[in-house]
C-alpha atoms as a PDB file:
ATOM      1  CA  UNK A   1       3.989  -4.534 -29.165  1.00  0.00           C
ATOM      2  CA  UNK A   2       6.988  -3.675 -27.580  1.00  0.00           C
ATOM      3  CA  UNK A   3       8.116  -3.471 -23.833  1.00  0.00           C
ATOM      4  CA  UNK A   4      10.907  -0.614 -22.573  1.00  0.00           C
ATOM      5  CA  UNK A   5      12.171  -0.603 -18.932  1.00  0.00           C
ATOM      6  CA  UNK A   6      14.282   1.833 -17.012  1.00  0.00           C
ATOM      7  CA  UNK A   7      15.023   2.903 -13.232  1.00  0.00           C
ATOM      8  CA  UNK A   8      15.075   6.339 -12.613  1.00  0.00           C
ATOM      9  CA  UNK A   9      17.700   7.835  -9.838  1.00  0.00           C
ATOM     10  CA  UNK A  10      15.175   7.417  -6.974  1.00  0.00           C
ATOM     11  CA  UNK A  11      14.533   3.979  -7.307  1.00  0.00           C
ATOM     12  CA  UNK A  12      11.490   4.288  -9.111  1.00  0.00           C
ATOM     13  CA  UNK A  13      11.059   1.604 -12.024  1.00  0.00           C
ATOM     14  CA  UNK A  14       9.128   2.269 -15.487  1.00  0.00           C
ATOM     15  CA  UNK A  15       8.082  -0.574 -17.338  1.00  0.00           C
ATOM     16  CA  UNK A  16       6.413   1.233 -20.638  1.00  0.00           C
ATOM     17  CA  UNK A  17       4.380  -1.343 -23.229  1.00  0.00           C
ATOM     18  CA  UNK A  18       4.694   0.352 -26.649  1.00  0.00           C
ATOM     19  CA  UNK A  19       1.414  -0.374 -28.951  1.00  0.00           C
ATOM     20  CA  UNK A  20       1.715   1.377 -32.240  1.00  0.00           C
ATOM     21  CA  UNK A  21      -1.939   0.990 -32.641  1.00  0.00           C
ATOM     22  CA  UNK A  22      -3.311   2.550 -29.276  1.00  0.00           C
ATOM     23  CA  UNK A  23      -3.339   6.784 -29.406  1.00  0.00           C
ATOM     24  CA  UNK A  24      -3.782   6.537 -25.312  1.00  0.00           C
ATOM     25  CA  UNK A  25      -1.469   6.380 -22.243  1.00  0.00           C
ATOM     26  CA  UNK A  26      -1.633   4.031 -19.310  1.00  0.00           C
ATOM     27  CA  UNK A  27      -0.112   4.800 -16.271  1.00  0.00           C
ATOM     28  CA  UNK A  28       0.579   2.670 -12.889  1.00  0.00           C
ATOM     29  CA  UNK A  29       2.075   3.388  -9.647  1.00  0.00           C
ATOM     30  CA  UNK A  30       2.267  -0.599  -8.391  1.00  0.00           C
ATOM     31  CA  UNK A  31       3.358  -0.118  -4.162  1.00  0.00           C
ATOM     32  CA  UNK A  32       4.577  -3.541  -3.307  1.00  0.00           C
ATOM     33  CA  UNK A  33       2.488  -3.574  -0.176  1.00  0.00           C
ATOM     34  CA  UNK A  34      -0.657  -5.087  -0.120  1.00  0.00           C
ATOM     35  CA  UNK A  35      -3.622  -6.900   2.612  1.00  0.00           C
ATOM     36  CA  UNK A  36      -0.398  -9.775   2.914  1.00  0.00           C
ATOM     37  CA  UNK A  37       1.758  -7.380   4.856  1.00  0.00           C
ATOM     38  CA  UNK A  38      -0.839  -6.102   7.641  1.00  0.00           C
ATOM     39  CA  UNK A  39      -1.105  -8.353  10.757  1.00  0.00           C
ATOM     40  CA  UNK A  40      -4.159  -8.410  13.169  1.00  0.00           C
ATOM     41  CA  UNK A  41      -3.192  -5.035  14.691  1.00  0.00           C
ATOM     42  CA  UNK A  42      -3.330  -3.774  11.602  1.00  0.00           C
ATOM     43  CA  UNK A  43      -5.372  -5.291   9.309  1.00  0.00           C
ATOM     44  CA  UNK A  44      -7.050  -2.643   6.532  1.00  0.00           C
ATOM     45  CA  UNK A  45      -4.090  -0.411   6.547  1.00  0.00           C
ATOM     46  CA  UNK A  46      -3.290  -0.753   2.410  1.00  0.00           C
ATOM     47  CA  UNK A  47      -6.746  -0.314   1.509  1.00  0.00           C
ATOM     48  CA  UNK A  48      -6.926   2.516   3.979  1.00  0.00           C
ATOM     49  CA  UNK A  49      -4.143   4.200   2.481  1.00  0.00           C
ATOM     50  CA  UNK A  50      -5.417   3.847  -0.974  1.00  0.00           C
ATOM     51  CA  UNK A  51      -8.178   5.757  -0.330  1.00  0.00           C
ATOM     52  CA  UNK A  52      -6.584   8.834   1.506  1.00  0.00           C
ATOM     53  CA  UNK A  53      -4.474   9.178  -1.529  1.00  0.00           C
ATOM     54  CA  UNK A  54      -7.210  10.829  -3.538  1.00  0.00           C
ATOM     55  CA  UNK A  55      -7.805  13.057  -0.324  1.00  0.00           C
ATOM     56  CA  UNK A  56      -5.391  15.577  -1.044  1.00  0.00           C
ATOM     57  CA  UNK A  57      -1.659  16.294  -0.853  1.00  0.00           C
ATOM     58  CA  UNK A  58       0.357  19.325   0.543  1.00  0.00           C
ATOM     59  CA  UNK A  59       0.437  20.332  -2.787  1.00  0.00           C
ATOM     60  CA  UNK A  60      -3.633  20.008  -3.638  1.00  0.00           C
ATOM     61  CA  UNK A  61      -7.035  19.678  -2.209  1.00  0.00           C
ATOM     62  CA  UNK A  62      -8.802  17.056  -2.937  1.00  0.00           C
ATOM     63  CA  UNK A  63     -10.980  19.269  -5.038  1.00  0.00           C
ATOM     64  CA  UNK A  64      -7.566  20.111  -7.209  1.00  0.00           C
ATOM     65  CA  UNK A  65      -6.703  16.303  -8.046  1.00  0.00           C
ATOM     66  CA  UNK A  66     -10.069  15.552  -8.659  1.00  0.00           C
ATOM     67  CA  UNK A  67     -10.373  18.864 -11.335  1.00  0.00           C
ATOM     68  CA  UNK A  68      -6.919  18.006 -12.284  1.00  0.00           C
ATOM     69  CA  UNK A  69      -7.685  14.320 -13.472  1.00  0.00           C
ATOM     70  CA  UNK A  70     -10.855  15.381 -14.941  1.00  0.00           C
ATOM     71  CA  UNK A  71      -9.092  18.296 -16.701  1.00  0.00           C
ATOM     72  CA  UNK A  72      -7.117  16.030 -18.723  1.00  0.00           C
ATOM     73  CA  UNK A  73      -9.851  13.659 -19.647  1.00  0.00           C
ATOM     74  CA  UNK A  74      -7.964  11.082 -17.011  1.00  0.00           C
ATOM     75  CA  UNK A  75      -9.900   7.792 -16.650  1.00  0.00           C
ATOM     76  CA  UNK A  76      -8.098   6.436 -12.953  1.00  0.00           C
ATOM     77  CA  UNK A  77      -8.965   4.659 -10.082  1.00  0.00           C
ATOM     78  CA  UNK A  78      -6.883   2.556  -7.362  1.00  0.00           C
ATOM     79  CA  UNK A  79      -7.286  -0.830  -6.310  1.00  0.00           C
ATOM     80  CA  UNK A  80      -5.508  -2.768  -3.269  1.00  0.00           C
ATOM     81  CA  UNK A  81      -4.543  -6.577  -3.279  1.00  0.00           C
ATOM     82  CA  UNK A  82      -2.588  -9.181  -1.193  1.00  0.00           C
ATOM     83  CA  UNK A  83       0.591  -8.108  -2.671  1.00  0.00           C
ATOM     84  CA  UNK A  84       0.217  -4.385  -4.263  1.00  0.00           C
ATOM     85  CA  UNK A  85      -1.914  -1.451  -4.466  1.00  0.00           C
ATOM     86  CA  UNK A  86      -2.050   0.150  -7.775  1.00  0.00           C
ATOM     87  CA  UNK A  87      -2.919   3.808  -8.966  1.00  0.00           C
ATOM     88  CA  UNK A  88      -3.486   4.252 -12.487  1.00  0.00           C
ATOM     89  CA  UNK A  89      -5.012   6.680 -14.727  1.00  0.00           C
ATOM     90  CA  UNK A  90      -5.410   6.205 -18.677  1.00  0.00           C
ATOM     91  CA  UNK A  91      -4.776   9.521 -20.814  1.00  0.00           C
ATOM     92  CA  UNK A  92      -4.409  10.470 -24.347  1.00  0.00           C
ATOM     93  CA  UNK A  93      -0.347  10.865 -24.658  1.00  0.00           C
ATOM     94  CA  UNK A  94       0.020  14.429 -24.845  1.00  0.00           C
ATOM     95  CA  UNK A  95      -0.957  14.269 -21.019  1.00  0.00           C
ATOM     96  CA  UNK A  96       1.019  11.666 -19.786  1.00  0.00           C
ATOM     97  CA  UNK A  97       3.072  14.225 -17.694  1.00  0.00           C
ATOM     98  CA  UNK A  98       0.385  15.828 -16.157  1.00  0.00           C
ATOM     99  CA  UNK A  99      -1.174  12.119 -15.257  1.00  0.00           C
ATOM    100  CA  UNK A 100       2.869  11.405 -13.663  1.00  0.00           C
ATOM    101  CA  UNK A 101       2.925  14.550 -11.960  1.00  0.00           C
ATOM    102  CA  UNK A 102      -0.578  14.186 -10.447  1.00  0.00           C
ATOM    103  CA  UNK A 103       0.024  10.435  -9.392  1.00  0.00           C
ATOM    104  CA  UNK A 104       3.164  11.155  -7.685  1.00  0.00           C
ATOM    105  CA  UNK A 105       1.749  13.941  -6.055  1.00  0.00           C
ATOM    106  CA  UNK A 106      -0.752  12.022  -4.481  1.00  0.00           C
ATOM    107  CA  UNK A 107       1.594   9.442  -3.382  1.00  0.00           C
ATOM    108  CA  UNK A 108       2.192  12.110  -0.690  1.00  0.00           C
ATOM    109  CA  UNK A 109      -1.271  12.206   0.712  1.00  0.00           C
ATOM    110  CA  UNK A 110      -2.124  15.371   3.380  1.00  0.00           C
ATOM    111  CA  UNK A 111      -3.762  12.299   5.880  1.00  0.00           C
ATOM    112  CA  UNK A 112      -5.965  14.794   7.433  1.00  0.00           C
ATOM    113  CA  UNK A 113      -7.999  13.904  10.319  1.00  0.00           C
ATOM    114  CA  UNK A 114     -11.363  14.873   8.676  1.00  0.00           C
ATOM    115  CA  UNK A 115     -10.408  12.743   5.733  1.00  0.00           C
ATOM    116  CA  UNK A 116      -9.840   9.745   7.961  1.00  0.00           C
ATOM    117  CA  UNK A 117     -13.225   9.764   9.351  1.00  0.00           C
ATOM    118  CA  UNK A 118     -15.100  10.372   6.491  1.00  0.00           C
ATOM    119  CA  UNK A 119     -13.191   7.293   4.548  1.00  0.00           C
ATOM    120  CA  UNK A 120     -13.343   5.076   7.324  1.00  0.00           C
ATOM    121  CA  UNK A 121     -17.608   5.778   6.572  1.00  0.00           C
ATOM    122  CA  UNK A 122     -16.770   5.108   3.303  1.00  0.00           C
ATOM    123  CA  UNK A 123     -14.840   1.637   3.737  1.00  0.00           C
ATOM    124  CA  UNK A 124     -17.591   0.645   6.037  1.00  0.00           C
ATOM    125  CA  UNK A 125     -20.154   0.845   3.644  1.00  0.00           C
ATOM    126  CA  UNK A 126     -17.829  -0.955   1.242  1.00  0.00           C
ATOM    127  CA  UNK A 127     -17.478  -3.736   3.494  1.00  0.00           C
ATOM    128  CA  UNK A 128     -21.266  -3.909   4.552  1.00  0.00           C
ATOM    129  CA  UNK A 129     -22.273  -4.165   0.620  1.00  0.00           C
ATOM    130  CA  UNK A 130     -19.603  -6.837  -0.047  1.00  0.00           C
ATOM    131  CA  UNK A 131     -20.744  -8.705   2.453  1.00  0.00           C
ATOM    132  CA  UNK A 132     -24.646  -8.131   1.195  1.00  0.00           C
ATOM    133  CA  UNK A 133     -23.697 -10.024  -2.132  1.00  0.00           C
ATOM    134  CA  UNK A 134     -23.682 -13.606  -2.557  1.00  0.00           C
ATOM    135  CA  UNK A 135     -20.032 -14.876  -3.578  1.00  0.00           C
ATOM    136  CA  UNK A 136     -19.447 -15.887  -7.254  1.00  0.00           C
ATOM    137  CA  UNK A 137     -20.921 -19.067  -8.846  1.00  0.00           C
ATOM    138  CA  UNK A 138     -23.751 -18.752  -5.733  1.00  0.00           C
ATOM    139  CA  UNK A 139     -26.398 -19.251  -8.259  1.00  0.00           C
END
């Protein structure tokens, strides 16, 4: 397995892992900011962010980038952390620009006022399950 790394004009670094053996594509978008940059005032704001991304860009709908990663047979998802949030999507190669193209695009989300509400809903729920479950090594 082999590693390549390069910075593109706009600052954006690539760190590629080569494996001979694999016939897919992963792809991350790692945002150094994460639940250890918000403050009291605004505490939530990463993981708030990461979920408006999917809700649709200038460029899309949310409809589109949905159909879009499906259309290409993307698996992808988005997590948030203390120090990053991360948007990835796994694809066979011969649609690793399409799964680029769509992940930058939605690095630009719309932030719609309808999509705020019904996320905030959404993270609710999130936090009320969490919360429901006993922590690890409970039992």
């Amino acid at each position: 397995m082999t590693f390549r790394e390069q910075r593109l004009d706009n600052g954006l670094e690539i760190i590629a892992e080569c494996n001979d053996n694999a016939y897919s594509t992963a792809i991350g978008f790692f945002v150094n900011a994460g639940s250890r940059d918000e403050n009291a005032e605004n505490s939530g704001v990463s993981h708030f962010l990461e979920h408006m991304t999917f809700k649709g860009t200038p460029k899309r709908s949310a409809a589109d980038v949905n159909r879009e990663l499906d259309e290409i047979g993307s698996h992808s998802n988005a997590y948030t952390s203390e120090e990053h949030t991360v948007y990835y999507a796994t694809v066979l190669p011969e649609y690793q620009s399409n799964a680029v193209d769509l992940l930058a695009d939605i690095m630009r989300p719309s932030l719609r006022q309808e999509d705020f509400d019904t996320e905030k809903k959404v993270i609710i729920e999130e936090i009320l399950r969490s919360e429901d479950q006993p922590p690890y090594g409970a039992f």
